[in-house]
Protein backbone atom coordinates (compact mmCIF):
# COMPACT_ATOMS: atom_id res chain seq x y z
CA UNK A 1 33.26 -25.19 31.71
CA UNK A 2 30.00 -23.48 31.57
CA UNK A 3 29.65 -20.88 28.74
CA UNK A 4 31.64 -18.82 26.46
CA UNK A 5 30.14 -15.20 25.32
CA UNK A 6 30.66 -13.21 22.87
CA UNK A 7 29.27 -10.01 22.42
CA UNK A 8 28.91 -10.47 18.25
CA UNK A 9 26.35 -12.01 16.19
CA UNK A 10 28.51 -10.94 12.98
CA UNK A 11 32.01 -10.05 12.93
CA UNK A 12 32.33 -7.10 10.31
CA UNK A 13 35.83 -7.45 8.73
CA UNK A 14 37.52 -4.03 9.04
CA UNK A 15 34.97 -2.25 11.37
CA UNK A 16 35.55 -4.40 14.35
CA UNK A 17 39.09 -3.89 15.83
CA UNK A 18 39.05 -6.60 18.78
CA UNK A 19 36.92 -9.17 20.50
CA UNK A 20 36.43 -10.02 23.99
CA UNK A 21 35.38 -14.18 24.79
CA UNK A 22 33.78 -14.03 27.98
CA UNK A 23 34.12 -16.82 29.77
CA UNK A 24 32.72 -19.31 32.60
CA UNK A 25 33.89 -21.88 34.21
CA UNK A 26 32.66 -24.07 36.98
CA UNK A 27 33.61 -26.67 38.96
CA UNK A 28 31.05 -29.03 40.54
CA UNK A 29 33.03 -31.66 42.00
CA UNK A 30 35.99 -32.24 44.12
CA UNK A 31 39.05 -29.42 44.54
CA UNK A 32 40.55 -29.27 41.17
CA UNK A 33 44.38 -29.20 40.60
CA UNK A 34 46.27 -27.84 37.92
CA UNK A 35 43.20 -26.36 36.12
CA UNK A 36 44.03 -25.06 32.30
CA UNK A 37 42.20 -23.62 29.45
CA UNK A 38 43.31 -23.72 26.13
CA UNK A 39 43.00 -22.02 23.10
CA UNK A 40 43.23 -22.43 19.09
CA UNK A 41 42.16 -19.76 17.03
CA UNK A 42 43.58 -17.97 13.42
CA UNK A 43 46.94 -17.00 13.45
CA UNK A 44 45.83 -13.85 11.84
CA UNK A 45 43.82 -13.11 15.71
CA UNK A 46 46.59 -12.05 17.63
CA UNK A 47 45.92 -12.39 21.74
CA UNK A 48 46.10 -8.96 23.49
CA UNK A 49 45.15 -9.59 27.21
CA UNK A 50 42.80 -10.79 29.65
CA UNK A 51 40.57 -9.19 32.47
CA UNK A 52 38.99 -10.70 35.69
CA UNK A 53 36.32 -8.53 37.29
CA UNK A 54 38.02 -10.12 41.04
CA UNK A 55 41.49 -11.02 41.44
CA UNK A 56 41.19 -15.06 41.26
CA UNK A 57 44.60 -16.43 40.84
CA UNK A 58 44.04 -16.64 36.73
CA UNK A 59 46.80 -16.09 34.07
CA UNK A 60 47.33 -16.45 30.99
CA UNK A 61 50.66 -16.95 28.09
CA UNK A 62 51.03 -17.89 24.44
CA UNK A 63 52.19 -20.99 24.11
CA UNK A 64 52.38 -20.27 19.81
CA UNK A 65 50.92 -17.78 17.76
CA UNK A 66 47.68 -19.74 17.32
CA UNK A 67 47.44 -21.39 21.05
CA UNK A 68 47.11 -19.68 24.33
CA UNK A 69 46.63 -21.45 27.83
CA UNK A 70 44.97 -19.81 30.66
CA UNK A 71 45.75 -21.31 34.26
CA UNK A 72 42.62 -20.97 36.66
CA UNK A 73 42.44 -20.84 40.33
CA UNK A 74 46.07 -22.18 40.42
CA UNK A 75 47.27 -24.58 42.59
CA UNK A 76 43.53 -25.86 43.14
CA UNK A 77 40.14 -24.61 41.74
CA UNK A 78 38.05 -25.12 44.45
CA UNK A 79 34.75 -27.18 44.25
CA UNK A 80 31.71 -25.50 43.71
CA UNK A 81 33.09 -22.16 42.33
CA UNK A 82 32.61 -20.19 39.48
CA UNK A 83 35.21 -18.06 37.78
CA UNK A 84 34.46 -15.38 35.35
CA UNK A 85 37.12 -13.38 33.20
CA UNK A 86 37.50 -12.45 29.66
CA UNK A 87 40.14 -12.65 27.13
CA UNK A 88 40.79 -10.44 24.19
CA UNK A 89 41.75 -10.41 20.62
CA UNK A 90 42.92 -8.72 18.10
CA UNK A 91 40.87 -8.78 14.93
CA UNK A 92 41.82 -5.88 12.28
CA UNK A 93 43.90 -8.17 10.39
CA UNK A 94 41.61 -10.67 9.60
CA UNK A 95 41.91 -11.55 5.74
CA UNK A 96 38.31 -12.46 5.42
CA UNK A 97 39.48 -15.37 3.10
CA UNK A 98 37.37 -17.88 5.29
CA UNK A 99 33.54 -17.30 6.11
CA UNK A 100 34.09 -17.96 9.58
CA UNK A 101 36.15 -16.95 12.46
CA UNK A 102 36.64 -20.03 14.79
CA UNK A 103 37.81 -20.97 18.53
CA UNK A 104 38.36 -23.80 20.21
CA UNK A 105 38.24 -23.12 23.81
CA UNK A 106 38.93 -26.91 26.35
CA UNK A 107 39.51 -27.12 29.84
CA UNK A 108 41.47 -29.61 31.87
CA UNK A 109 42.72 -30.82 35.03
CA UNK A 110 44.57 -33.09 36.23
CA UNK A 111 42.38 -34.62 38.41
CA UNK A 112 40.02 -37.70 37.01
CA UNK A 113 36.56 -36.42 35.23
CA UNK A 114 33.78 -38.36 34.32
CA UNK A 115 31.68 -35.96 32.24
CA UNK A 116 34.34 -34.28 29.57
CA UNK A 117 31.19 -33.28 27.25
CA UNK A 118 31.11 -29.98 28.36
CA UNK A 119 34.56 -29.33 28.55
CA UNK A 120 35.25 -28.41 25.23
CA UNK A 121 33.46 -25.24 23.26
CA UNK A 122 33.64 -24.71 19.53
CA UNK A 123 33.18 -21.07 18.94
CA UNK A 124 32.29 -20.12 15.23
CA UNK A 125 31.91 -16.37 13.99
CA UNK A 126 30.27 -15.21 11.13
CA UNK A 127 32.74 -12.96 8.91
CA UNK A 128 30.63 -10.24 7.29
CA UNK A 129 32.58 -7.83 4.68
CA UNK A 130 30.82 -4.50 5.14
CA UNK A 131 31.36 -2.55 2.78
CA UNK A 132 30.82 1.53 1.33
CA UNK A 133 31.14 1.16 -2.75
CA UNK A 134 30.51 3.82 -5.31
CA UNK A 135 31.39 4.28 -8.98
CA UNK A 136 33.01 7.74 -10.71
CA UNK A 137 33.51 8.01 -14.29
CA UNK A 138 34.19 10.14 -17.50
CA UNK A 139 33.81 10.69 -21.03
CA UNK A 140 36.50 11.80 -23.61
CA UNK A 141 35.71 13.69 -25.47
CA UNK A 142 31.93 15.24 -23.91
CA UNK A 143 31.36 16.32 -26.96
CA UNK A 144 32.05 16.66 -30.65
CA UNK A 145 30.57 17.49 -34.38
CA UNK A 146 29.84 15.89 -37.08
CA UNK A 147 28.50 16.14 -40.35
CA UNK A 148 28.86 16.44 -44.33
CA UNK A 149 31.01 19.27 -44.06
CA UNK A 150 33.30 18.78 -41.07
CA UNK A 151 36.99 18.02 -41.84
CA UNK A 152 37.83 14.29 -42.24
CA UNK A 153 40.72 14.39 -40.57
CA UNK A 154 39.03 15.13 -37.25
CA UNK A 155 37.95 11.33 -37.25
CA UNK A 156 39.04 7.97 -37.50
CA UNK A 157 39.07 5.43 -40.09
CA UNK A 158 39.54 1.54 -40.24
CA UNK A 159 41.36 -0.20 -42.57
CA UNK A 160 39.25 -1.08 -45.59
CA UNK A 161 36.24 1.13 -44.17
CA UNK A 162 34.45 4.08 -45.84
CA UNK A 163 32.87 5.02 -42.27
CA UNK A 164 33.93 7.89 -40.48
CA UNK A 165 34.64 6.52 -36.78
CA UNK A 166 34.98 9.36 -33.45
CA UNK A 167 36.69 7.90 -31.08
CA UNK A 168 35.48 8.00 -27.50
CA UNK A 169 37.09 6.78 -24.03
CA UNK A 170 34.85 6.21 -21.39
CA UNK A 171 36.81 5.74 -17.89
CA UNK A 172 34.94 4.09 -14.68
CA UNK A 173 36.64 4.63 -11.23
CA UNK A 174 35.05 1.39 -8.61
CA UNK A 175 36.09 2.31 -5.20
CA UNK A 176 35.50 0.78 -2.18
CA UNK A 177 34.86 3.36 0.78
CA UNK A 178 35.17 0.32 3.58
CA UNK A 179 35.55 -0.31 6.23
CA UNK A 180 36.02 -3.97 5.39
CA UNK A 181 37.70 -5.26 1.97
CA UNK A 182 35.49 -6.34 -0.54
CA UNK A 183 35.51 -10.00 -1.44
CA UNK A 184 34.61 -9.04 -5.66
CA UNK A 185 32.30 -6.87 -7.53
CA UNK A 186 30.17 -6.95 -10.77
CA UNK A 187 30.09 -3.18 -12.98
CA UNK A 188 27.44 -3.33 -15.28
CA UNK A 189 27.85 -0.48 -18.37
CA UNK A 190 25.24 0.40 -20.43
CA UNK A 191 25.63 2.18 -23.73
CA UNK A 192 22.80 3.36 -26.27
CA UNK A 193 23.72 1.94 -29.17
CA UNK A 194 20.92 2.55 -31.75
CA UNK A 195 19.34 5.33 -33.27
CA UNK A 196 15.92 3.18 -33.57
CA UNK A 197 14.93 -0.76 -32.41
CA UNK A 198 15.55 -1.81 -35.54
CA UNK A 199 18.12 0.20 -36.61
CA UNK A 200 22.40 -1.08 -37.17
CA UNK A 201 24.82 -0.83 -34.15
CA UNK A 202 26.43 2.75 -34.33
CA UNK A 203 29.64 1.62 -31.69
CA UNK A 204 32.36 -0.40 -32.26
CA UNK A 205 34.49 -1.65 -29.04
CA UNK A 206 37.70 -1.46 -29.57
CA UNK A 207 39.06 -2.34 -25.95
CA UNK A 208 38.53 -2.66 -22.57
CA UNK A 209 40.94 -2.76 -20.12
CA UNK A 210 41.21 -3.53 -15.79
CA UNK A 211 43.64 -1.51 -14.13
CA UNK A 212 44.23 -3.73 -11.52
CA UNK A 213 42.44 -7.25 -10.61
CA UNK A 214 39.41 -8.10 -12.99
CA UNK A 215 38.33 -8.31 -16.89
CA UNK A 216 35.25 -7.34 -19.11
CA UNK A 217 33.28 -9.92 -21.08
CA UNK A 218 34.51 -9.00 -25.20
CA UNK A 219 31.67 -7.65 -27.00
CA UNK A 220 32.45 -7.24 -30.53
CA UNK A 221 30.44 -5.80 -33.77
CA UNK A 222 30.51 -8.08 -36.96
CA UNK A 223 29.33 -4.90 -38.73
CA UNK A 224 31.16 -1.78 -37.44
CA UNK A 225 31.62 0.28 -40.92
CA UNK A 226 26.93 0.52 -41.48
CA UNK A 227 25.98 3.49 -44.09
CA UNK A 228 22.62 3.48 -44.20
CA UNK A 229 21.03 3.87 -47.89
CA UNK A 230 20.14 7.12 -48.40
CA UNK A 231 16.68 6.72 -50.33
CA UNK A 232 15.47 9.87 -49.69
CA UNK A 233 14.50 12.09 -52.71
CA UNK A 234 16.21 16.19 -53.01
CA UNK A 235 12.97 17.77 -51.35
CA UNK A 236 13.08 15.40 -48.21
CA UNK A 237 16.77 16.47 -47.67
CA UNK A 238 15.42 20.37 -48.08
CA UNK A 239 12.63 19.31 -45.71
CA UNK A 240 14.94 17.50 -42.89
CA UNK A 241 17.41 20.68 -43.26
CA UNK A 242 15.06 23.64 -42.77
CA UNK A 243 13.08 21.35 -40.19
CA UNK A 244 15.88 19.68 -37.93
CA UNK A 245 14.43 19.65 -34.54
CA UNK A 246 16.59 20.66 -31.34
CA UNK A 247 17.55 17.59 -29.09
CA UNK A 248 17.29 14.01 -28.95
CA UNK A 249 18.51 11.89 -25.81
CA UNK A 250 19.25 7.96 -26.26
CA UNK A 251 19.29 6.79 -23.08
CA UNK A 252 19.10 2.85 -21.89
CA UNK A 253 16.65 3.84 -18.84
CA UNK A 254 14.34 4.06 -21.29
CA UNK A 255 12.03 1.47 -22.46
CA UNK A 256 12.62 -0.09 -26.26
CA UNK A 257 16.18 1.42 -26.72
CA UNK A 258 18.87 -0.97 -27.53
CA UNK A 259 21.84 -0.86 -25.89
CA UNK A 260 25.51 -2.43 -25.66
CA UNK A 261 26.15 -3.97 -22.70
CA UNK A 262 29.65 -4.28 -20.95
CA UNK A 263 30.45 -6.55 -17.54
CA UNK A 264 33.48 -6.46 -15.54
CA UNK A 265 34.19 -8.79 -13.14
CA UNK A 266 36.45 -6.91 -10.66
CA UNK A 267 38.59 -9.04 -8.11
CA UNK A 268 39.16 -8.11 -4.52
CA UNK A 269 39.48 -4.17 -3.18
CA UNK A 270 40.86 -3.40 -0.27
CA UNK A 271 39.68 -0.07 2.19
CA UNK A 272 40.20 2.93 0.14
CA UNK A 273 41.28 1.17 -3.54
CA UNK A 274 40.15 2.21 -6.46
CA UNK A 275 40.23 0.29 -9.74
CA UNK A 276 40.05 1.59 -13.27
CA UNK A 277 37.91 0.61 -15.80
CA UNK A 278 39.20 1.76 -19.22
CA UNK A 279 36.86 1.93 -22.35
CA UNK A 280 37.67 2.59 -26.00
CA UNK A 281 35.09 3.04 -28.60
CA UNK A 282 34.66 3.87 -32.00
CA UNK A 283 30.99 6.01 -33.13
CA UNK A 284 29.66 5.33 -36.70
CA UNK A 285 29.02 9.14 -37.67
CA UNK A 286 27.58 8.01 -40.55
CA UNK A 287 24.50 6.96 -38.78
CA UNK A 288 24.15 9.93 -37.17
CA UNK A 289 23.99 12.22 -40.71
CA UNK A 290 20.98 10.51 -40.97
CA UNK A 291 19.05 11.99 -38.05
CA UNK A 292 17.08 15.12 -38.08
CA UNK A 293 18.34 15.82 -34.34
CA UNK A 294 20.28 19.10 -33.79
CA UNK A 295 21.88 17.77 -31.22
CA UNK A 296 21.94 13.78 -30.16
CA UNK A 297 22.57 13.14 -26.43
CA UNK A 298 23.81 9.65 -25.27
CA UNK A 299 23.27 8.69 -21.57
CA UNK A 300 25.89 5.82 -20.59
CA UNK A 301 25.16 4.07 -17.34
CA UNK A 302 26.92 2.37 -15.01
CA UNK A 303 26.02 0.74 -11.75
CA UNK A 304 28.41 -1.63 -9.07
CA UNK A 305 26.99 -4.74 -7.38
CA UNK A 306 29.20 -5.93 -4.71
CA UNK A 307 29.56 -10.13 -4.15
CA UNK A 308 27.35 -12.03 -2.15
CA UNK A 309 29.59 -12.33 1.08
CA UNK A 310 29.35 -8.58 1.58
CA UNK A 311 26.97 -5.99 2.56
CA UNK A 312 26.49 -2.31 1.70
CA UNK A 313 26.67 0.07 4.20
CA UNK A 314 23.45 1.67 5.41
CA UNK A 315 22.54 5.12 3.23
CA UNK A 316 26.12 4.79 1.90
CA UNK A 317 27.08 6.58 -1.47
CA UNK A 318 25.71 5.79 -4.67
CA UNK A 319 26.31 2.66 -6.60
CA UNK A 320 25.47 3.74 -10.49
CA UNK A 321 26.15 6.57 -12.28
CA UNK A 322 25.10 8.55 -15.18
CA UNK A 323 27.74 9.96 -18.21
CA UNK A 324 26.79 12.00 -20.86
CA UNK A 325 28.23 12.97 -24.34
CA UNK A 326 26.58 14.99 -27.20
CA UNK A 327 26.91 14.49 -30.89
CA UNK A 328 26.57 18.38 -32.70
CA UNK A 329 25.38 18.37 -36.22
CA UNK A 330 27.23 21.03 -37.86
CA UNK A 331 23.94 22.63 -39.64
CA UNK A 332 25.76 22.88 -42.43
CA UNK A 333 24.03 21.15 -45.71
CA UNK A 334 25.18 19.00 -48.14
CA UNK A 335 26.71 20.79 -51.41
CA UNK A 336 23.96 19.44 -53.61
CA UNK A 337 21.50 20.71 -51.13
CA UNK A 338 22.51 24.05 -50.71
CA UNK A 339 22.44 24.12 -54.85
CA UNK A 340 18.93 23.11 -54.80
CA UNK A 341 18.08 25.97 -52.50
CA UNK A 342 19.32 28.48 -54.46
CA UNK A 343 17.89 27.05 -57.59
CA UNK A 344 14.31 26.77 -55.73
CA UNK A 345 14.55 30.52 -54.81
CA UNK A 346 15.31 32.15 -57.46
CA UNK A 347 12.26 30.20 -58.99
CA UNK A 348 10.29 31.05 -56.56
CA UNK A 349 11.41 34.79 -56.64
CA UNK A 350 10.61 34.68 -60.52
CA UNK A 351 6.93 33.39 -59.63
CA UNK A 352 6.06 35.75 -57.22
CA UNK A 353 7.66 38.96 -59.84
CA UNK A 354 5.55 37.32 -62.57
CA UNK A 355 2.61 37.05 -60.07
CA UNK A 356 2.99 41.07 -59.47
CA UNK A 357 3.14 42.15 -62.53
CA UNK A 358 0.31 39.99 -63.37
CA UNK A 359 -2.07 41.46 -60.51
CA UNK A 360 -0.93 44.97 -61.59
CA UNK A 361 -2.06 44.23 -65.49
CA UNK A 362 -5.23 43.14 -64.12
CA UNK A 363 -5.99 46.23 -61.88
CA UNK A 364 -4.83 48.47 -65.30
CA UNK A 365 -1.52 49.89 -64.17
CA UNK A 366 0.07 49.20 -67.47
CA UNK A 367 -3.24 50.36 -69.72
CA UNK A 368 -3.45 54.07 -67.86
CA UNK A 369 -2.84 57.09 -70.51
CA UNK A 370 0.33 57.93 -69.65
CA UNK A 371 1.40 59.87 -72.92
CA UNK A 372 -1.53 62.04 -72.96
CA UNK A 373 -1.00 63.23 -69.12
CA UNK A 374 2.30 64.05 -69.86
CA UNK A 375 1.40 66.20 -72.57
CA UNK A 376 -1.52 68.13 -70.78
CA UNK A 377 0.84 68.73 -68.09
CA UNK A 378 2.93 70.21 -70.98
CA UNK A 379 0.98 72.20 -72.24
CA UNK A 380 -0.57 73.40 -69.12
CA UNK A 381 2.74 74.78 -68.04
CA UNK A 382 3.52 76.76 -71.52
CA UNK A 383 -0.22 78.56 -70.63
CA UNK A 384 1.03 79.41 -67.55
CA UNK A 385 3.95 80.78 -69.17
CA UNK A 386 2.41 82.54 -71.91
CA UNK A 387 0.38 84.95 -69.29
CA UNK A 388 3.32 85.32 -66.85
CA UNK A 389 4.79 87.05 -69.75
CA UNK A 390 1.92 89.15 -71.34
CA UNK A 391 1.67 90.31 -67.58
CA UNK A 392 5.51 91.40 -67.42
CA UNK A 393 4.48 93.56 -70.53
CA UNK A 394 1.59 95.23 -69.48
């Protein structure tokens, strides 16, 4: 036997539905009787048929799932031919479990050889799992507010913990588009979890859960219940209150911010699965009374990485994703505060009335004559009187 073709470098899993082996044999002796060809393969290759370009007296029949035999030129091969055909396979439901897809392909005859070196072929295939993955996701709630005067009730508290906790569930869909199934993947989360570099962790993790084949590495906070001191004197608070600025967006794609950091090793998917990555978490509110953001935007991230005995599809979809979910403050002040505003302007209003009626002292309004013009005006009118009425009489 010659050579053995086949038209694959790679065999992608799931793309490729069936093989062809094409095949030559030669004989370059004597008239050989009883020529076979045999084959072992996978039993999850199933043999479909064979084709020979000229009709050459070749057949072939399963002998078991896993070993066909192919009878050439029968009775006799004769000497110094060649015979050419190809046999075909079914591939779609190869497993992918080994690396390799393999065939042993030997010819015999039943007359005496002296060379059997090349009569036996050891065909080996690389498996390749091609694959088209993407990640979803969503955040519950997308948004909420907090602050000093916001009900209590509307949050969540631990056991033994003055902190204020909203609860958040953050959901991550990993689907794999195909064609082949994927071996394993690796989603990578990414959560802002300070308000500064130096600052206390403002999430607690309360669970994560795989729907499905994988599991997340536990991240827990020894601290989850943090209220920062609050140091700052009355007029600061004023200050921060009448001065809080409009947005602020924490997000881990951005250099110095700290950020927790979630990985789930996900087990195989097969064309078209999806598998659920479910996220509970608990925000400190407490830390965020303390920022002079309006509004404070957190950008979670999340990216897929498949294993290393697959490959990603050519300009397939996406492979991370961006959720966001905004903390409102309620712009509401603290009670104390608002007292010390009203305090501060009615002394203020009291300066600026004792700063009027100072300015109009000093330009004389209060030292003008104002009892002597009153009575000239009097008695200016009881003149005019007087000669109305000596003019009636005349």
């Amino acid at each position: 036997m010659r050579s053995v073709q086949v038209g694959l470098k790679t065999l992608t899993l799931g793309g490729v539905k069936n093989i062809s082996l094409n095949l030559t044999i030669a004989n370059m002796g004597d008239d050989a009787y009883d020529t076979n060809i045999y084959f072992n393969f996978s039993r999850e290759v199933f043999y479909i048929n064979f084709w020979q370009k000229e009709e050459k007296g070749i057949s072939c029949a399963l002998v078991d799932l896993d070993f066909l035999k192919c009878s050439v030129g029968f009775p006799f091969m004769r000497a110094q031919t060649k015979y050419h055909f190809a046999v075909i396979f079914d591939t779609s439901q190869l497993s992918g479990e080994n690396s390799t897809l393999q065939f042993l392909v030997q010819a015999k005859s039943a007359n005496p050889e002296h060379k059997l070196h090349d009569n036996t072929l050891d065909l080996s295939i690389p498996l390749v799992h091609e694959t088209d993955t993407t990640i979803t996701g969503v955040v519950t709630p997308s948004s909420f507010v907090y602050g000093n005067t916001v009900d209590a009730s509307r949050f969540v508290q631990l056991e033994d913990m003055d902190c204020h906790f909203q609860p958040l569930n953050i959901t991550f869909q990993a689907i794999n588009n195909g064609p082949s199934r994927l071996p394993g993947s690796t989603v990578d989360i990414r959560i802002p979890n300070r308000l500064a570099g130096n600052g206390a962790d403002m999430f607690h993790l309360v669970e994560t859960q795989v729907h499905g084949r994988g599991n997340c590495t536990p991240h827990k906070n020894p601290t989850p219940c943090t209220i920062p001191q609050d140091r700052e004197s009355i007029f600061h608070s004023i200050f921060a209150f009448f001065t809080k600025s409009g947005r602020r967006v924490l997000d881990c794609d951005r250099p110095g911010r700290a950020c927790m950091t979630i990985s789930c090793l996900l087990g195989p998917q097969l064309k078209e699965e999806v598998l659920n990555i479910d996220i509970k978490l608990l925000l400190n509110t407490e830390i965020l009374k303390r920022d002079s953001s309006s509004v404070i935007q957190f950008v979670t991230r999340g990216s897929v990485q498949i294993s290393d005995r697959a490959v990603e599809v050519p300009k397939g979809l996406p492979e991370d994703i961006s959720l966001i979910f905004e903390a409102l403050h309620s712009q509401e002040p603290r009670g104390y505060v608002v007292g010390w505003i009203i305090a501060i302007s009615l002394l203020v209003g009291i300066l600026i009335f004792l700063l009027l009626a100072v300015l109009l002292w000093k330009m004389g309004f209060f030292r003008r004559r104002y009892r002597e013009i009153i009575e000239a005006e009097k008695n200016r009118k009881d003149s005019d009187e007087s000669w109305d009425w000596m003019e009636k009489n005349h």
